[in-house]
C-alpha atoms as a PDB file:
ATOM      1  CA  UNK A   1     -45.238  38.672  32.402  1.00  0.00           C
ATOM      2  CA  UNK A   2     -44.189  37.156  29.088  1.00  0.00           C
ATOM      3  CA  UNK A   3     -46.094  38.469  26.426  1.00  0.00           C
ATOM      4  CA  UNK A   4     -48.709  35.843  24.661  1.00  0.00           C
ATOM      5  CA  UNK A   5     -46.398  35.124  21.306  1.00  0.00           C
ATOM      6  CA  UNK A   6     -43.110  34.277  23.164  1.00  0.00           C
ATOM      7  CA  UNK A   7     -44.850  32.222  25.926  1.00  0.00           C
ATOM      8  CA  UNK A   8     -44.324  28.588  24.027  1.00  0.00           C
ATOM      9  CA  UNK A   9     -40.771  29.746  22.911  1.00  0.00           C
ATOM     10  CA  UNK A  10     -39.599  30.740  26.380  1.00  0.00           C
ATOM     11  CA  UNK A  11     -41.040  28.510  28.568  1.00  0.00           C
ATOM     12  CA  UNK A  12     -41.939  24.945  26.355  1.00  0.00           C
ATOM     13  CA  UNK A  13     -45.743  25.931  27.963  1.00  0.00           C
ATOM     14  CA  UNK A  14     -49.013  26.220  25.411  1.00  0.00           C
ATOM     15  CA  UNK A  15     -51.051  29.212  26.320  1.00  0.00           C
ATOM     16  CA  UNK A  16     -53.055  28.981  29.375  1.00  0.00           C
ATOM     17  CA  UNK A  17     -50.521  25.781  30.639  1.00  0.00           C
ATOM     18  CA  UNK A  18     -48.202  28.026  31.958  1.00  0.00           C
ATOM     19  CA  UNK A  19     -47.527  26.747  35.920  1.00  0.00           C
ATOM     20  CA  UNK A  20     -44.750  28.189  38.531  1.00  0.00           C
ATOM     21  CA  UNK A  21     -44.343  24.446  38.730  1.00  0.00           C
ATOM     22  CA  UNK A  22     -42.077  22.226  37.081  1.00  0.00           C
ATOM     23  CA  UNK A  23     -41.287  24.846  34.621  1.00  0.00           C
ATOM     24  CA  UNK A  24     -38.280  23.479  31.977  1.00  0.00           C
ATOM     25  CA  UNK A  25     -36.211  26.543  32.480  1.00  0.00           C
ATOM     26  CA  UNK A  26     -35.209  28.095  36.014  1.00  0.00           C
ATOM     27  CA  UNK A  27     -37.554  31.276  36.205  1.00  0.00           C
ATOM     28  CA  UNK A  28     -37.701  32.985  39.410  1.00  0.00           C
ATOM     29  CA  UNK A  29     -41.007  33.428  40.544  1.00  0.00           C
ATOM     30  CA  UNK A  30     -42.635  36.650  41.942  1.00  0.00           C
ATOM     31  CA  UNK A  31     -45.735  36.865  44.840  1.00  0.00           C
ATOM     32  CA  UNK A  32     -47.551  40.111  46.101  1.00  0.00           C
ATOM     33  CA  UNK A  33     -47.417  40.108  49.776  1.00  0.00           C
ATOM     34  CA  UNK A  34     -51.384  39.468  49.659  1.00  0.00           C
ATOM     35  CA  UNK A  35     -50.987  35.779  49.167  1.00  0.00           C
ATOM     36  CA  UNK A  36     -50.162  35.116  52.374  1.00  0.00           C
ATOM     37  CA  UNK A  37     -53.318  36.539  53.733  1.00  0.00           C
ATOM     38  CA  UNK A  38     -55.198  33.433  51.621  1.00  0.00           C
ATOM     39  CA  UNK A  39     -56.026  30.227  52.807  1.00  0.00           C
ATOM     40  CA  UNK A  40     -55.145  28.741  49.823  1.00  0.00           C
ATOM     41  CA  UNK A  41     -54.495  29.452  45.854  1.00  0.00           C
ATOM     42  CA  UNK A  42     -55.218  27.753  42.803  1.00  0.00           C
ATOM     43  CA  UNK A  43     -52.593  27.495  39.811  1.00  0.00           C
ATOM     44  CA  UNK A  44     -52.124  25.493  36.746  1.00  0.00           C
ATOM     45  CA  UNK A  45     -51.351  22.246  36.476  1.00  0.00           C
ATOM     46  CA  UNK A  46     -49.183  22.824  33.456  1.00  0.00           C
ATOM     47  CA  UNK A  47     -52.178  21.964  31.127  1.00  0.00           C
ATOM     48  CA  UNK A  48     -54.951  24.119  29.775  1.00  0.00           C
ATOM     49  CA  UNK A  49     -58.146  23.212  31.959  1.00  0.00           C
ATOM     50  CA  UNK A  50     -56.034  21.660  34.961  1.00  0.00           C
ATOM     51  CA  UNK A  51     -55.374  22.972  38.024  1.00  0.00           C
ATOM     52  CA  UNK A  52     -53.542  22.593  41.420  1.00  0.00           C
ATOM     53  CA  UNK A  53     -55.213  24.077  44.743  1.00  0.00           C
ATOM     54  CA  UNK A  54     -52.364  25.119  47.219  1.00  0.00           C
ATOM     55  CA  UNK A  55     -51.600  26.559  50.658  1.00  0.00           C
ATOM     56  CA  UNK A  56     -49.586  29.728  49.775  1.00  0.00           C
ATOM     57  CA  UNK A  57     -46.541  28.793  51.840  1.00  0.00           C
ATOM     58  CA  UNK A  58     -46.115  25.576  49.658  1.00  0.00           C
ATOM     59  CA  UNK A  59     -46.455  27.074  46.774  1.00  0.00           C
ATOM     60  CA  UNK A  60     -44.090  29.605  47.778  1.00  0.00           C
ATOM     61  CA  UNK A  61     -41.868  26.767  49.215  1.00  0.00           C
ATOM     62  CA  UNK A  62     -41.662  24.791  45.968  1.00  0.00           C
ATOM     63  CA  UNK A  63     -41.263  27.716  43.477  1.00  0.00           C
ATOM     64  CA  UNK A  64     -38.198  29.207  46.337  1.00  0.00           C
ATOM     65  CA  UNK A  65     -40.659  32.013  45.457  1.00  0.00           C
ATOM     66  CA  UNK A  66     -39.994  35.474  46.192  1.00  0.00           C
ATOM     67  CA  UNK A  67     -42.916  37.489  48.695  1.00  0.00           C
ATOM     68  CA  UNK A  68     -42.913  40.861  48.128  1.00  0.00           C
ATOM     69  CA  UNK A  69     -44.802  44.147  47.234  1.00  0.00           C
ATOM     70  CA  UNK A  70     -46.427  44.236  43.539  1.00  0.00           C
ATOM     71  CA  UNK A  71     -48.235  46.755  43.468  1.00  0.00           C
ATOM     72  CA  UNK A  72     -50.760  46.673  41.034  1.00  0.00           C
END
């Protein structure tokens, strides 16, 4: 997690736009093993108030995510 000030200066994204998707700079992106026990997830669009609805292994597919342990 990025915190709140430095969101729009490291990843181009407004507050609350910020999607695993598209992103303008090559982040590698992080899932808690838990995902893929849900049928599907919902993430930004890349704009506040829009949102994409997912099956986990896509997401995880486009992002070349990582699946791993958290913890929380």
């Amino acid at each position: 997690m990025v915190p709140m000030k430095e969101v729009l200066s490291l990843t181009g994204y407004i507050r609350g736009g910020c999607s695993p998707l598209g992103m303008k700079k090559n982040y590698p992106t992080f899932f808690d093993q838990a995902i893929m026990d849900l049928d599907t997830v919902i993430i930004s669009a890349g704009l506040r108030g829009y949102q994409l609805k997912l099956v986990p292994r896509d997401l995880i597919a486009l992002t070349s995510g990582q699946v791993g342990e958290i913890g929380f």
